[in-house]
N, C-alpha and C. Protein backbone atom coordinates (compact mmCIF):
# COMPACT_ATOMS: atom_id res chain seq x y z
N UNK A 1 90.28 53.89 -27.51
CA UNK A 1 89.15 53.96 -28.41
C UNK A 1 88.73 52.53 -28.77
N UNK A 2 87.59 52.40 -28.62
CA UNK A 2 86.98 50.89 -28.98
C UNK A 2 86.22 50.59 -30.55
N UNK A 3 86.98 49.56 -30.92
CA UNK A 3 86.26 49.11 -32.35
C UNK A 3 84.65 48.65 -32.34
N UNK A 4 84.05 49.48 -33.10
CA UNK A 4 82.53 49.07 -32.96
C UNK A 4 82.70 47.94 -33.98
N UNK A 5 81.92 47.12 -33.09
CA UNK A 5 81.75 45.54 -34.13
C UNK A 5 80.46 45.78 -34.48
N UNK A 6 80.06 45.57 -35.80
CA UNK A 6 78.54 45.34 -36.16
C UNK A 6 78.30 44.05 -36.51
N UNK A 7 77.63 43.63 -35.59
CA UNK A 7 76.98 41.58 -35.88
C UNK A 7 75.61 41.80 -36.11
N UNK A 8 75.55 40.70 -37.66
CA UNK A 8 74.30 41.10 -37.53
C UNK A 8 73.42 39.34 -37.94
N UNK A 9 72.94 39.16 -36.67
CA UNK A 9 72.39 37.79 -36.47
C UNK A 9 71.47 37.54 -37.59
N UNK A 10 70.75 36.02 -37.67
CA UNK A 10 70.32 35.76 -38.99
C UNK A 10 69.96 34.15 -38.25
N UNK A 11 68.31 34.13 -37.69
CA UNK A 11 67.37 33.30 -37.30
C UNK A 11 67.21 32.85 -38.57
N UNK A 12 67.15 31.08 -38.64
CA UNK A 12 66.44 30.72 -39.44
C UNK A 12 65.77 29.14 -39.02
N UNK A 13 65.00 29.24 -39.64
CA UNK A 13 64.19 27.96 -39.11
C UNK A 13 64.14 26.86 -39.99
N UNK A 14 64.30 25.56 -39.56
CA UNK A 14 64.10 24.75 -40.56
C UNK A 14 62.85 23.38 -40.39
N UNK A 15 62.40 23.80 -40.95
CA UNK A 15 61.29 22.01 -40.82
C UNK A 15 61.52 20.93 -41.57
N UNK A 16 60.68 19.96 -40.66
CA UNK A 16 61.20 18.70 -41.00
C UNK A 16 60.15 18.19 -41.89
N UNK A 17 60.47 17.42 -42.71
CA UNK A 17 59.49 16.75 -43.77
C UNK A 17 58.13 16.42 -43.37
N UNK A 18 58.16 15.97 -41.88
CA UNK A 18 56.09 15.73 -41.59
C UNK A 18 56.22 16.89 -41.30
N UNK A 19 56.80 17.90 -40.61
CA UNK A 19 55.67 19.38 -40.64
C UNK A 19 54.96 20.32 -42.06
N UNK A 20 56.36 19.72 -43.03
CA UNK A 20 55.75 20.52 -44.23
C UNK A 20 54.66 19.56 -44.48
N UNK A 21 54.58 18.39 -44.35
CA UNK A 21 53.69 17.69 -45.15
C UNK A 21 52.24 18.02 -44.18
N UNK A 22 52.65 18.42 -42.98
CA UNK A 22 51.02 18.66 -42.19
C UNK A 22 50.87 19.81 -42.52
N UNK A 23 51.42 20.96 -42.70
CA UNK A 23 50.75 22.25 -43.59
C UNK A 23 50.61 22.09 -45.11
N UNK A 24 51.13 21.07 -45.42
CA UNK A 24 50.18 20.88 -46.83
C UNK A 24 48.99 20.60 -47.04
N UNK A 25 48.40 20.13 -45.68
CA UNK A 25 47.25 20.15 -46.06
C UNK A 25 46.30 20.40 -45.15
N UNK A 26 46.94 21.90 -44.76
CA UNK A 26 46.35 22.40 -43.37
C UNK A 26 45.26 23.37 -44.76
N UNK A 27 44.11 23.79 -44.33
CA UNK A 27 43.18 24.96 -45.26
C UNK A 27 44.27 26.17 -45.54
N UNK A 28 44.20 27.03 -46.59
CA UNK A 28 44.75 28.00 -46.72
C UNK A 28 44.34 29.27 -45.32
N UNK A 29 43.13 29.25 -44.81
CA UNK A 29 42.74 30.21 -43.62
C UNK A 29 43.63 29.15 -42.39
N UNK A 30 43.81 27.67 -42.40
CA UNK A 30 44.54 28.02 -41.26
C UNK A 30 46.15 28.00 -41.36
N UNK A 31 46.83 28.14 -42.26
CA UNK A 31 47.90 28.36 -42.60
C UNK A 31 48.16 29.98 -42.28
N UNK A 32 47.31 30.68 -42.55
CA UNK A 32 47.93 31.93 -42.29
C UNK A 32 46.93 32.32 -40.83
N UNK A 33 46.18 31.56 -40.12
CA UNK A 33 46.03 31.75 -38.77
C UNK A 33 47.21 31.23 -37.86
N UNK A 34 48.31 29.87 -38.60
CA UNK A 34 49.21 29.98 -37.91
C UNK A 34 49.87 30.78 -38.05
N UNK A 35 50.39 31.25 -38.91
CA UNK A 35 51.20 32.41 -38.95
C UNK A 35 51.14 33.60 -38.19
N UNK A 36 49.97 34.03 -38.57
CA UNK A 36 49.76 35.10 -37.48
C UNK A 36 49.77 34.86 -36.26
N UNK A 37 49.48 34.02 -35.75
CA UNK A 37 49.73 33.70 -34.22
C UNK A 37 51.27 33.34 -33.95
N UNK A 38 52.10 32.83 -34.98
CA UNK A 38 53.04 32.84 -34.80
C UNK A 38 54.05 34.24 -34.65
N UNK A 39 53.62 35.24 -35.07
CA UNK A 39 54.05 36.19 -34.94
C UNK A 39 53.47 37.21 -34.07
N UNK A 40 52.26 36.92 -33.73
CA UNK A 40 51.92 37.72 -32.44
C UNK A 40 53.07 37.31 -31.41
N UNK A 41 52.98 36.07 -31.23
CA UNK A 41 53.57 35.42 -30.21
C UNK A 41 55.85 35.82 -29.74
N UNK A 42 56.03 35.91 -31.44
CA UNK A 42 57.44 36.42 -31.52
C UNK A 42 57.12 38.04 -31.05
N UNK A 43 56.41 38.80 -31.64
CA UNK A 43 56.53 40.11 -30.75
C UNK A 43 55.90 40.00 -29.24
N UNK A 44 55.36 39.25 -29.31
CA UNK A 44 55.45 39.51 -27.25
C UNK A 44 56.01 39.05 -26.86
N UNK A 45 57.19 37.77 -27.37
CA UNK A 45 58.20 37.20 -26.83
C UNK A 45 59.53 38.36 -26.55
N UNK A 46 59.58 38.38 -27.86
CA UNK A 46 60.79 39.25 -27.83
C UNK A 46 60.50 40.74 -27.86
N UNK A 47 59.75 41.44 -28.21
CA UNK A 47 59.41 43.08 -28.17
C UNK A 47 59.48 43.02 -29.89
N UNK A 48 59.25 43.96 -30.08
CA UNK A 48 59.45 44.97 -31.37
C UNK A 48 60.67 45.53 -31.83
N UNK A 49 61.66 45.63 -30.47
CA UNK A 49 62.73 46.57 -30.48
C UNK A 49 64.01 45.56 -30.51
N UNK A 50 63.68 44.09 -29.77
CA UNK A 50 64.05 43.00 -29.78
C UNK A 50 64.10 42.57 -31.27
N UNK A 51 63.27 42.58 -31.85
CA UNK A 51 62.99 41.85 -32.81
C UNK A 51 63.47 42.18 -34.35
N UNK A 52 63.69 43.34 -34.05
CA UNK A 52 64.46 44.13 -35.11
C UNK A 52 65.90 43.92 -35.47
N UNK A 53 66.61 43.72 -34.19
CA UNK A 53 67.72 42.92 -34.39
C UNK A 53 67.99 41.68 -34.77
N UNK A 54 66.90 40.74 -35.29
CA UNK A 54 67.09 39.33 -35.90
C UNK A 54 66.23 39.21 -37.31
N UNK A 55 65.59 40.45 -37.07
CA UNK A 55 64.86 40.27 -38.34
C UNK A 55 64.73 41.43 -39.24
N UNK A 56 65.87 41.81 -40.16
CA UNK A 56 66.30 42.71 -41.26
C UNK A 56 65.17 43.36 -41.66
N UNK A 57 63.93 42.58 -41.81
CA UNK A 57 62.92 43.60 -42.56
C UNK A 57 62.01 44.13 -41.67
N UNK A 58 62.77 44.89 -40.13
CA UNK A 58 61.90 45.77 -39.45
C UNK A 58 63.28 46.44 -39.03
N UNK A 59 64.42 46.77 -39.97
CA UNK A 59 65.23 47.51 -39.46
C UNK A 59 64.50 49.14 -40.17
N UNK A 60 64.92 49.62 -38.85
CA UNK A 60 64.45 51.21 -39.17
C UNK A 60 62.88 51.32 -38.95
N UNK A 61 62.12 50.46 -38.88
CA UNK A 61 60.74 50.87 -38.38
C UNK A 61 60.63 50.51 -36.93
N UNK A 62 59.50 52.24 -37.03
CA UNK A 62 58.62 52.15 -35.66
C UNK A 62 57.36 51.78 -35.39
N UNK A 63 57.26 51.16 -34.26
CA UNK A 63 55.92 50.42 -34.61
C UNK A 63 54.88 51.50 -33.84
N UNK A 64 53.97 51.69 -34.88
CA UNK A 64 52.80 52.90 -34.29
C UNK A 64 51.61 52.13 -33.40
């Protein structure tokens, strides 16, 4: 009988002092145009189903 291990990974990112300082004074519309592109880009990198495993707040959802 085999021990189920549950690991549960934990991505985190860190920036460096000129990137915060170049989104400080990026417009508020393109701050969250990066974002969103940044996350288009993580779900077609990794899937949806992928992605759930590094990132806690899409455990248990399906994406419609």
């Amino acid at each position: 009988m085999k021990k189920s291990k549950s690991r549960e990974t934990e991505i985190i990112q860190y920036f460096s002092k000129e990137k915060i300082e170049e989104f400080r004074h990026m417009s508020a519309r393109a701050r969250l145009q990066w974002l969103e592109d940044a996350n288009a880009f993580i779900n077609k990198a990794l899937g949806f189903k992928r992605r759930m495993v590094f990132d806690k707040r899409f455990k248990g959802v399906e994406k419609t």
